[in-house]
N, C-alpha and C. Protein backbone atom coordinates (compact mmCIF):
# COMPACT_ATOMS: atom_id res chain seq x y z
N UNK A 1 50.84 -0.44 -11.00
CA UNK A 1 51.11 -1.84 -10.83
C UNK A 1 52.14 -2.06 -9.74
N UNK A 2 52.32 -0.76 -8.95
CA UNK A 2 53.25 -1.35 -8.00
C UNK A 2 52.79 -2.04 -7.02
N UNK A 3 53.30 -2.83 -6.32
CA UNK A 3 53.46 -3.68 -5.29
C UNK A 3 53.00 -5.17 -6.11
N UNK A 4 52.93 -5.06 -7.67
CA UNK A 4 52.77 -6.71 -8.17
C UNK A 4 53.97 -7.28 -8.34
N UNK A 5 53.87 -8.91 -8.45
CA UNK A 5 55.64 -9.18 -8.63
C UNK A 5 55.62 -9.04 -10.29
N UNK A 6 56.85 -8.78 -10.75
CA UNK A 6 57.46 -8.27 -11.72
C UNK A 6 56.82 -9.08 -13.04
N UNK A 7 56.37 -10.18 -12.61
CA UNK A 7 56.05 -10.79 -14.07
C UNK A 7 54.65 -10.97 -14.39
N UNK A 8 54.20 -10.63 -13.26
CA UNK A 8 52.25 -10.06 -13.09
C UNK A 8 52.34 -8.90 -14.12
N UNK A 9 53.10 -7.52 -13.87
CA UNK A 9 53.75 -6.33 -14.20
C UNK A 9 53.75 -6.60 -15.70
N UNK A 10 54.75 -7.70 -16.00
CA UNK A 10 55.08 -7.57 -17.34
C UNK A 10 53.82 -8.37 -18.36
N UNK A 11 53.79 -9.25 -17.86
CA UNK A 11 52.75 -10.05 -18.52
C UNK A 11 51.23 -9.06 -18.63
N UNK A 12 51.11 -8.15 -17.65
CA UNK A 12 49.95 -7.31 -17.84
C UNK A 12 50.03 -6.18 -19.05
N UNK A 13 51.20 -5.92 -18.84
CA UNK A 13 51.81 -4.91 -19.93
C UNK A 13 51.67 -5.43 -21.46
N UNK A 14 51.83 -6.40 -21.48
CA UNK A 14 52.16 -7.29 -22.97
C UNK A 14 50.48 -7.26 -23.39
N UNK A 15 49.86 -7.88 -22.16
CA UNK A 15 48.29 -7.63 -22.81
C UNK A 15 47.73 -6.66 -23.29
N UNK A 16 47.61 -5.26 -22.05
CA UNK A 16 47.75 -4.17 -22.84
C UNK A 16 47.96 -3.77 -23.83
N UNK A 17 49.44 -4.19 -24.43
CA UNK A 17 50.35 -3.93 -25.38
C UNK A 17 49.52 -4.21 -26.34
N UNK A 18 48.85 -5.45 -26.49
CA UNK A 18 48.69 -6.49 -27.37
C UNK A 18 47.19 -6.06 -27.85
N UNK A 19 46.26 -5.92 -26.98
CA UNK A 19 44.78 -5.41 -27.23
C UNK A 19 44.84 -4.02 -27.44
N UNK A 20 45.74 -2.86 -27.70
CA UNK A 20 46.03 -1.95 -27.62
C UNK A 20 46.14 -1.96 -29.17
N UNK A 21 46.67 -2.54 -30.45
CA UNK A 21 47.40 -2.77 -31.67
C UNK A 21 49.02 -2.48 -30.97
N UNK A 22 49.61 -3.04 -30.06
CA UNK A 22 50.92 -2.92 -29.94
C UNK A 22 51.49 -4.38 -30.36
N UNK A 23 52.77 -4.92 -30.12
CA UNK A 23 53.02 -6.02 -30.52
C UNK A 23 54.64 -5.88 -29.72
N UNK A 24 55.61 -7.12 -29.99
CA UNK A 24 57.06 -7.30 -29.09
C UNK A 24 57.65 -6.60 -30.45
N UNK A 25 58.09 -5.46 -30.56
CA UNK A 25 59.24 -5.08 -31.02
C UNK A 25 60.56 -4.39 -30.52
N UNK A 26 61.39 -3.70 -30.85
CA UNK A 26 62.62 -2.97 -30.02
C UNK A 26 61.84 -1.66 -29.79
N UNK A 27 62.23 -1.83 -28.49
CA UNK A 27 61.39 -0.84 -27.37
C UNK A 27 60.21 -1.01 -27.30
N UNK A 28 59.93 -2.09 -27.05
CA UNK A 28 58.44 -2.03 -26.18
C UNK A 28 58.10 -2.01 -25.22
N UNK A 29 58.93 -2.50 -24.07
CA UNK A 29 58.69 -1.85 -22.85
C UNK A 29 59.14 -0.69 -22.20
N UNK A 30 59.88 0.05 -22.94
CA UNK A 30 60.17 1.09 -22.62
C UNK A 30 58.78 2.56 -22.70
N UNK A 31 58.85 2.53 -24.28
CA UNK A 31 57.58 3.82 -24.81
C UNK A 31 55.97 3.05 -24.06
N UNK A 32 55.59 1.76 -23.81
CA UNK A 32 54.36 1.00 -23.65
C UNK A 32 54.25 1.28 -22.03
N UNK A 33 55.19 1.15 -21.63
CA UNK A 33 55.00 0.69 -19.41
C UNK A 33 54.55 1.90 -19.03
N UNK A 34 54.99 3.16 -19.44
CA UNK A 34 54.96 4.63 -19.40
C UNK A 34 53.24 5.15 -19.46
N UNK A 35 52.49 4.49 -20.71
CA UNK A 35 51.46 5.04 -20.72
C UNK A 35 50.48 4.20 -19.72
N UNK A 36 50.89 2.41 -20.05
CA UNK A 36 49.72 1.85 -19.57
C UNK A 36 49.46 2.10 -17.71
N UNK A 37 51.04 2.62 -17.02
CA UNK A 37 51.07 2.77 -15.63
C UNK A 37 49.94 3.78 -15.52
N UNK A 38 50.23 4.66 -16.48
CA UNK A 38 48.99 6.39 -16.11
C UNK A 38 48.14 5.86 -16.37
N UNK A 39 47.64 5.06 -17.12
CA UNK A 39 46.32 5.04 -17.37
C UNK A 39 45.46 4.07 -16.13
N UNK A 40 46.19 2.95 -15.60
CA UNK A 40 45.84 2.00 -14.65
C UNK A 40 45.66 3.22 -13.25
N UNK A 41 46.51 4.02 -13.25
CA UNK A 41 46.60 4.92 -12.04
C UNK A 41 45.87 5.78 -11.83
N UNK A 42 45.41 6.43 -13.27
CA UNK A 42 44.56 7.39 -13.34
C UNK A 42 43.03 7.24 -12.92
N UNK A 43 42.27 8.40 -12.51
CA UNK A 43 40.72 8.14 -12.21
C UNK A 43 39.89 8.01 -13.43
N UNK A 44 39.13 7.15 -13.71
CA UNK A 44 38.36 7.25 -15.46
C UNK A 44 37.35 8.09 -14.66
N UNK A 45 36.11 8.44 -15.35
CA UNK A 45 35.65 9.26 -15.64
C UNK A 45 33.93 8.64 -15.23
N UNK A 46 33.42 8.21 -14.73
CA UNK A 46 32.02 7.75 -14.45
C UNK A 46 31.01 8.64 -14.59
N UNK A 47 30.09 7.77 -15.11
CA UNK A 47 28.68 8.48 -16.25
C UNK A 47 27.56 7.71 -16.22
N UNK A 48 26.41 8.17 -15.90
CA UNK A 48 25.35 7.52 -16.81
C UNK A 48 25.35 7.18 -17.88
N UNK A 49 24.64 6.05 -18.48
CA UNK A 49 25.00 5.71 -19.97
C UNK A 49 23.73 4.83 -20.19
N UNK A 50 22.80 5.04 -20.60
CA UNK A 50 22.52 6.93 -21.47
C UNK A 50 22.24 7.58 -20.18
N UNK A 51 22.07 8.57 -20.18
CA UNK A 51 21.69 9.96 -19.30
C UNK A 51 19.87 10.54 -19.61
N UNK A 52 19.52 9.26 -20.54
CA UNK A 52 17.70 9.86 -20.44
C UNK A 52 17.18 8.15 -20.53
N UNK A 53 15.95 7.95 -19.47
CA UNK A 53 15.28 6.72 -20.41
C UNK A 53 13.75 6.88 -19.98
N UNK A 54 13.31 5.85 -20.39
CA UNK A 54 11.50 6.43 -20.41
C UNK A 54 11.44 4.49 -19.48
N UNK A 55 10.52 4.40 -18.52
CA UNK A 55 10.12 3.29 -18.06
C UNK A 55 8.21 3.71 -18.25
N UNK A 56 7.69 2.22 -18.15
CA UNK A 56 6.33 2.53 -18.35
C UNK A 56 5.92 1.97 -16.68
N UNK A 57 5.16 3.04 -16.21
CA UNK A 57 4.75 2.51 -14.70
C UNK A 57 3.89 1.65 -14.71
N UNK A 58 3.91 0.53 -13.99
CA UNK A 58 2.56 -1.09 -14.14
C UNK A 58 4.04 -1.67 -12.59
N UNK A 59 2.92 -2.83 -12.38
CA UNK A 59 3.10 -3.77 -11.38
C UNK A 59 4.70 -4.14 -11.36
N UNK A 60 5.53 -4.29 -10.87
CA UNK A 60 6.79 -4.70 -10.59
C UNK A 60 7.53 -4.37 -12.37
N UNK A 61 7.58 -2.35 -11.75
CA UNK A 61 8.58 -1.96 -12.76
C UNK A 61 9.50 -1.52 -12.30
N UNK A 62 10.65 -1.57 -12.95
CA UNK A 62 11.79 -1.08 -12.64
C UNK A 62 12.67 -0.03 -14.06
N UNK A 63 13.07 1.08 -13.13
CA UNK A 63 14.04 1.38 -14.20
C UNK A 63 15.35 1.55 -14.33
N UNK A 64 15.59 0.30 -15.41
CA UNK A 64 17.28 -0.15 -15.34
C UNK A 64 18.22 1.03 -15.78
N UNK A 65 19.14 1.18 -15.54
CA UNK A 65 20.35 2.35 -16.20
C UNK A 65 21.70 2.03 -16.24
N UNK A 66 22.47 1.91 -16.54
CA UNK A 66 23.88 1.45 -16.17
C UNK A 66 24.93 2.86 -16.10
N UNK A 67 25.74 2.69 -15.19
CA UNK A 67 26.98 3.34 -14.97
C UNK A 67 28.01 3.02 -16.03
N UNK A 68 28.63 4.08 -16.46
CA UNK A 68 29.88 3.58 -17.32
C UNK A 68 31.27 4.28 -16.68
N UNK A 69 32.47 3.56 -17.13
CA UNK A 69 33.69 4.38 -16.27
C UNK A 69 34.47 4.31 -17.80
N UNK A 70 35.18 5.28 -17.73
CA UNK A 70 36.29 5.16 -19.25
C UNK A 70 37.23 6.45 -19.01
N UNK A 71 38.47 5.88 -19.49
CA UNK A 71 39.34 7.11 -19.47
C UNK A 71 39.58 7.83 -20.48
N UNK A 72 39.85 9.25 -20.31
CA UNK A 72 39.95 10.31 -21.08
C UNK A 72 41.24 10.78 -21.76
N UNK A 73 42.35 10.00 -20.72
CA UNK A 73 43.36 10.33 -21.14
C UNK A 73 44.00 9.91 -22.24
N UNK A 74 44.35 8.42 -23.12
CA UNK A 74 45.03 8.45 -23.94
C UNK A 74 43.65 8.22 -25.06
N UNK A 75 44.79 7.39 -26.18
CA UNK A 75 43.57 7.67 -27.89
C UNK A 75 43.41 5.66 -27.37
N UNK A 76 44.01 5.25 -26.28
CA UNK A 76 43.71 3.58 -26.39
C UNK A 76 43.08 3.68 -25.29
N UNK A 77 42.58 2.06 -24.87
CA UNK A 77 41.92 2.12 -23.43
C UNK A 77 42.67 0.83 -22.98
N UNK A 78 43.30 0.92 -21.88
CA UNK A 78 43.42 -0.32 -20.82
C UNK A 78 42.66 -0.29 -19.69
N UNK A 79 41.53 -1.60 -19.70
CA UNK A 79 40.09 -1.71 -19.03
C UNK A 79 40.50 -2.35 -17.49
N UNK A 80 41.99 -1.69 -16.79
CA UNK A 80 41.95 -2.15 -15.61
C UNK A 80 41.89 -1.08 -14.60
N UNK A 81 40.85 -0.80 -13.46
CA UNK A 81 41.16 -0.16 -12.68
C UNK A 81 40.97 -0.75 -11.23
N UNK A 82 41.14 0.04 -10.87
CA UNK A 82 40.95 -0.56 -8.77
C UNK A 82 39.56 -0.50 -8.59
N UNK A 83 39.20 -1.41 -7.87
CA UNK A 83 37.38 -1.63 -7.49
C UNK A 83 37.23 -0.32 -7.24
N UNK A 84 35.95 0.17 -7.67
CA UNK A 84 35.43 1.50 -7.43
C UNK A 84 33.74 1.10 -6.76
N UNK A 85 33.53 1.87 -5.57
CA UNK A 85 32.34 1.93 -5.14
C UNK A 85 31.52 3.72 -5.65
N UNK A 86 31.00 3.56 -6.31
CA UNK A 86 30.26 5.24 -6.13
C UNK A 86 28.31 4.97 -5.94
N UNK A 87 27.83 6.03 -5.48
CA UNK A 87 26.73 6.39 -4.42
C UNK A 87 25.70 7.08 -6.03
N UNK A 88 24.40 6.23 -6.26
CA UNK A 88 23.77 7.22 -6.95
C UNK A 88 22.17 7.26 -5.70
N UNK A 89 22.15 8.81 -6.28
CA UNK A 89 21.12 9.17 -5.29
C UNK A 89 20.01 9.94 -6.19
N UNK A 90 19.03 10.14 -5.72
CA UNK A 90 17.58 10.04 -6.56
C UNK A 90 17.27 11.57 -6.12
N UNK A 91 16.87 12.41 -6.63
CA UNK A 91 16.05 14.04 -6.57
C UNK A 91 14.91 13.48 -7.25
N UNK A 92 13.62 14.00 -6.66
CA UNK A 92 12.22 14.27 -7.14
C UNK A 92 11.90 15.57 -8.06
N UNK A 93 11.54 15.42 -8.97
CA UNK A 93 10.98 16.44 -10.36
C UNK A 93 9.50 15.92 -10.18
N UNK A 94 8.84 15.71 -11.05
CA UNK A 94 7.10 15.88 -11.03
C UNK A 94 7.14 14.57 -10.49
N UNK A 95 7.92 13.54 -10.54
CA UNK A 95 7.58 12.24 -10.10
C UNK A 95 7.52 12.64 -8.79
N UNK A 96 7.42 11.74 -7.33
CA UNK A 96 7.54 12.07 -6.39
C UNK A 96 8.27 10.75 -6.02
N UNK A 97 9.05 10.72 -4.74
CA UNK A 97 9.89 9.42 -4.13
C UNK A 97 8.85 9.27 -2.90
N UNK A 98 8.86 7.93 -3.21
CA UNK A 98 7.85 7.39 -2.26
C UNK A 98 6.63 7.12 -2.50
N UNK A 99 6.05 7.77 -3.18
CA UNK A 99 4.66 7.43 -4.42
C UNK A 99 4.93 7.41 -5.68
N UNK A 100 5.98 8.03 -6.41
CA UNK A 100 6.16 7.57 -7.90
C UNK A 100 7.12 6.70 -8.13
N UNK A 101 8.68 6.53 -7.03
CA UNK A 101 9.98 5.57 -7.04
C UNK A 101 10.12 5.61 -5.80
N UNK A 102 11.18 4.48 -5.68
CA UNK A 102 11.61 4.69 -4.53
C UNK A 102 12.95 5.34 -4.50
N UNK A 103 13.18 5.83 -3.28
CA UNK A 103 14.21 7.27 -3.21
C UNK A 103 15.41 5.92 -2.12
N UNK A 104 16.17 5.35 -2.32
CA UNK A 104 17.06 4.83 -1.44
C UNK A 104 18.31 4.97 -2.23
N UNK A 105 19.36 5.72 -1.35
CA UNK A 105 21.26 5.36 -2.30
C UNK A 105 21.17 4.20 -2.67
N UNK A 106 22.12 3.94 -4.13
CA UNK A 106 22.22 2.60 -4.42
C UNK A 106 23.89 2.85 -4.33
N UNK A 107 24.45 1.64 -3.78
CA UNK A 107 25.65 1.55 -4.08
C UNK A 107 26.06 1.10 -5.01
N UNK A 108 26.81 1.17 -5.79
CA UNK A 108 27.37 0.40 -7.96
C UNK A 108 28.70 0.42 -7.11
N UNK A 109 29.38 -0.75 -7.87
CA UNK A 109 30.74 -1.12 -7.79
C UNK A 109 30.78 -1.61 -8.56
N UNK A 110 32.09 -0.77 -9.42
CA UNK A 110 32.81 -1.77 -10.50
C UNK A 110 33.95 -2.44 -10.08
N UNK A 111 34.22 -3.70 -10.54
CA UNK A 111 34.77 -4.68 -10.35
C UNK A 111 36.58 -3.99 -11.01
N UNK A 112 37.76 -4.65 -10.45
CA UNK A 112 39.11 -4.04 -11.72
C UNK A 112 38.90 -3.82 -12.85
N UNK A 113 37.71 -5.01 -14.00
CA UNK A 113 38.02 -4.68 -15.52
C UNK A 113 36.66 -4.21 -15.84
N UNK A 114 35.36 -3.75 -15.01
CA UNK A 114 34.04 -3.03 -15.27
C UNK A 114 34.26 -1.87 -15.67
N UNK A 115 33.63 -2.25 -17.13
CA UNK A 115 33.38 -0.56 -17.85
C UNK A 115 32.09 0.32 -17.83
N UNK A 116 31.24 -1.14 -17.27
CA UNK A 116 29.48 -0.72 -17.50
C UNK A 116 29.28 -1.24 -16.42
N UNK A 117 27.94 -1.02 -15.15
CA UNK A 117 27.58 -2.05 -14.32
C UNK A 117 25.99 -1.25 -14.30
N UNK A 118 25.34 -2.03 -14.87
CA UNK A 118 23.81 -1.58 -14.11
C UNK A 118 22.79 -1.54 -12.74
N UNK A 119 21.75 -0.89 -13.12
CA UNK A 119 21.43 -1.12 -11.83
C UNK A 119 20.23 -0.95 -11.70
N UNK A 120 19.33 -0.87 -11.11
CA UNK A 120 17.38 -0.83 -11.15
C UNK A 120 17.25 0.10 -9.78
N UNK A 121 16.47 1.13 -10.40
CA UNK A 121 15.15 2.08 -9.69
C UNK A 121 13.91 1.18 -9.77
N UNK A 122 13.18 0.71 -8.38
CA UNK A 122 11.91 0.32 -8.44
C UNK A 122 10.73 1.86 -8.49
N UNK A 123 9.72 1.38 -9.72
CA UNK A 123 9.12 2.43 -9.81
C UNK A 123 7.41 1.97 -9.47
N UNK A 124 7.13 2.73 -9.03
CA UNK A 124 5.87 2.20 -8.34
C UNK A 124 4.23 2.67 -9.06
N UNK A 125 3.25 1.74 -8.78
CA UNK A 125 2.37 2.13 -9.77
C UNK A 125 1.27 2.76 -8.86
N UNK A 126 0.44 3.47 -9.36
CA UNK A 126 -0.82 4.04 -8.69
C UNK A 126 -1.84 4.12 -9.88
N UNK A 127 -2.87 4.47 -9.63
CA UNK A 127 -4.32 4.48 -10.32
C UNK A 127 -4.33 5.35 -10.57
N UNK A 128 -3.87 6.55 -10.28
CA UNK A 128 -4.14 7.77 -10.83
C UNK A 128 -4.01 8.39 -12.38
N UNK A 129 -4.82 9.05 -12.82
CA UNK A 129 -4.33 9.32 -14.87
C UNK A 129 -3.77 10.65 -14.63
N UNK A 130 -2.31 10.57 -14.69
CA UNK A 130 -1.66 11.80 -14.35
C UNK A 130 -0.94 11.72 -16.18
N UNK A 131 0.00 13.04 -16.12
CA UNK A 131 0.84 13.19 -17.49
C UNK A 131 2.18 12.31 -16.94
N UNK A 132 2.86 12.35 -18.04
CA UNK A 132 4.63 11.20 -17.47
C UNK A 132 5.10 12.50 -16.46
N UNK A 133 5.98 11.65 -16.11
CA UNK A 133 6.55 12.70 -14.84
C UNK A 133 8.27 12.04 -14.85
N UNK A 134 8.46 13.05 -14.34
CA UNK A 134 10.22 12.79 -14.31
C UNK A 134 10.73 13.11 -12.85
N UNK A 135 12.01 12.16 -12.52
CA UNK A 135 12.77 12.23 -11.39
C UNK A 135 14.71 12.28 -11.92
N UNK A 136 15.29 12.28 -11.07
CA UNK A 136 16.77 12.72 -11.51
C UNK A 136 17.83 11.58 -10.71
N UNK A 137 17.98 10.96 -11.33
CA UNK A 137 19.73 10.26 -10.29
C UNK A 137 20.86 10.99 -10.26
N UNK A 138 21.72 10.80 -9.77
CA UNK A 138 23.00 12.00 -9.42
C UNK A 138 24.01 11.14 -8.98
N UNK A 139 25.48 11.51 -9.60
CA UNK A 139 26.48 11.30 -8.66
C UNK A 139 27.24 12.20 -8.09
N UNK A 140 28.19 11.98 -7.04
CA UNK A 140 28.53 13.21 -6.30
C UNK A 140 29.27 13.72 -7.64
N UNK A 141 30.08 13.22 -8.49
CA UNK A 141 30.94 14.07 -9.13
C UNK A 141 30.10 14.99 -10.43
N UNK A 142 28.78 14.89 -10.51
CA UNK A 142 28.03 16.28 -10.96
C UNK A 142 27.22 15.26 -12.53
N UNK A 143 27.43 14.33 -12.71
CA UNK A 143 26.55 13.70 -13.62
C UNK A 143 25.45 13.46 -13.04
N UNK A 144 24.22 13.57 -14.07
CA UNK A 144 23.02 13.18 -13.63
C UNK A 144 22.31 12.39 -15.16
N UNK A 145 21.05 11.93 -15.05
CA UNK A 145 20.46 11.21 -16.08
C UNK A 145 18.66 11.40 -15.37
N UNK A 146 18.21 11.66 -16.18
CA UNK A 146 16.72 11.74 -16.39
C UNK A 146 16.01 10.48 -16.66
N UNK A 147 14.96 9.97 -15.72
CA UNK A 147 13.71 9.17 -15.73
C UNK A 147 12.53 9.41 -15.71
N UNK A 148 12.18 9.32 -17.15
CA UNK A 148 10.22 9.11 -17.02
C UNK A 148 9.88 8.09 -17.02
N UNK A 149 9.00 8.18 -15.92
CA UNK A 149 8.13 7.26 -16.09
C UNK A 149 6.79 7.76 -16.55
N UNK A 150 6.46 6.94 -17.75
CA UNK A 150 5.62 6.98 -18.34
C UNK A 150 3.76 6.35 -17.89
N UNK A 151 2.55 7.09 -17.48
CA UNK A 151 1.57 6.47 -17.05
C UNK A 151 0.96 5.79 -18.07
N UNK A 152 0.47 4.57 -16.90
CA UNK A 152 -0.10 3.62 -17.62
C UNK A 152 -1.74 3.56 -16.80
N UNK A 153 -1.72 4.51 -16.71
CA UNK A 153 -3.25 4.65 -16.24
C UNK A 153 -4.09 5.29 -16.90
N UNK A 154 -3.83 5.70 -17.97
CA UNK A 154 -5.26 5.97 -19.21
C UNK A 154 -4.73 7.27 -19.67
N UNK A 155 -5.97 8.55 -20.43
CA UNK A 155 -5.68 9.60 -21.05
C UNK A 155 -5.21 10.44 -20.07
N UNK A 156 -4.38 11.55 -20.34
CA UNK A 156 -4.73 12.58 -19.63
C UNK A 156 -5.48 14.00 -20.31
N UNK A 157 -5.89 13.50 -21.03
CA UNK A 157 -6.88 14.66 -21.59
C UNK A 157 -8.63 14.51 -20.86
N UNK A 158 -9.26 15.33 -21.61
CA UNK A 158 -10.93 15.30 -21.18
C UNK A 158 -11.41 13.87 -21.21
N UNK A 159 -12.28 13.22 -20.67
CA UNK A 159 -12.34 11.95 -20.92
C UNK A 159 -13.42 11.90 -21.93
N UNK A 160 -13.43 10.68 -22.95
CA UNK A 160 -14.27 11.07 -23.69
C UNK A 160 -15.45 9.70 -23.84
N UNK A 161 -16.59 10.09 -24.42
CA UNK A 161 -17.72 9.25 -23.96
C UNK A 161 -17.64 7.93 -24.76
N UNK A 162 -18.24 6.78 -23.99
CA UNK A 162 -17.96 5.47 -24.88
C UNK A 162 -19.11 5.31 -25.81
N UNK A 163 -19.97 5.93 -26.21
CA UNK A 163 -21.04 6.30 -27.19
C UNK A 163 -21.61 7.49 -27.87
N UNK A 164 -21.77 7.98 -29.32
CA UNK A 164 -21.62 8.85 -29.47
C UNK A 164 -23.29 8.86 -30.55
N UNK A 165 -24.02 9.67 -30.14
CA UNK A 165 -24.76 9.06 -31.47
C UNK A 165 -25.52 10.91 -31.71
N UNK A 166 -26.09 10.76 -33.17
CA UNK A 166 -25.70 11.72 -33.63
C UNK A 166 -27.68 11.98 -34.14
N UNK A 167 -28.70 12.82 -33.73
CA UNK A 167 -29.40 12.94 -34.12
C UNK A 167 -29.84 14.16 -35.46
């Protein structure tokens, strides 16, 4: 909180304090300013959330996912940090980029008090009766999360006859 004026500082602290189960007793700004500074200062921790989902491929699909940020360090959370920009980027598994999704960086930014921010993979449809297929998002700091997309283009087994008759 440095460079805020002093009563930005304190008044932020008290909230903290306050959504925290803290309250104004003797010494509260003393044992309280100590943790909530590390925690505002500190880097939280950014994740997929969840890290698996299934989309069904058809005409203007997308598959949504959200980013989460949270800190590790204390047993409370104070939900303020500095705007964060991070980069998720797409690897091909059986899906392919460019015929099964599209493969472009997305930029996510969380806002000072964003704990979650989502975001959409456009996934693209074809005619083909293939099995589900999977692709990978990534951030540089080593999280990843799994996408199937699921076909919506018929069996993938033997095809079987629309009449059956039995002499």
């Amino acid at each position: 909180m440095e460079g805020l004026p002093h009563k930005t500082c304190s008044l932020l602290a008290l909230l903290a304090a306050v959504a925290c189960g803290g309250g104004l007793d003797e010494g509260f700004y003393q044992p309280t300013m100590r943790p909530i500074r590390e925690v505002i200062n500190s880097q939280p921790d950014i994740s997929f959330c969840p890290s698996t989902i299934s989309v069904h491929e058809g005409v203007d699909a997308f598959a949504t996912i959200s980013l989460c940020r949270q800190s590790n360090n204390f047993h409370y959370e104070v939900v303020w940090w500095p705007s964060t920009t991070v980069t998720v980027t797409s690897l091909s598994g059986s899906a392919t980029a460019g015929s099964d999704f599209i493969s472009t960086p997305i930029s996510v930014t969380f806002g000072n008090f964003d704990t979650e921010v989502p975001f959409s993979v456009t996934i693209l449809n074809d005619s083909f009766i293939e099995r589900n297929e999977t692709f990978t998002l990534a951030l540089s700091n080593g999280n990843t999360a799994t996408v199937t997309i699921v076909d919506e283009d018929g069996s993938t087994g033997r095809p079987q006859p629309d009449v059956v008759t039995f002499t």
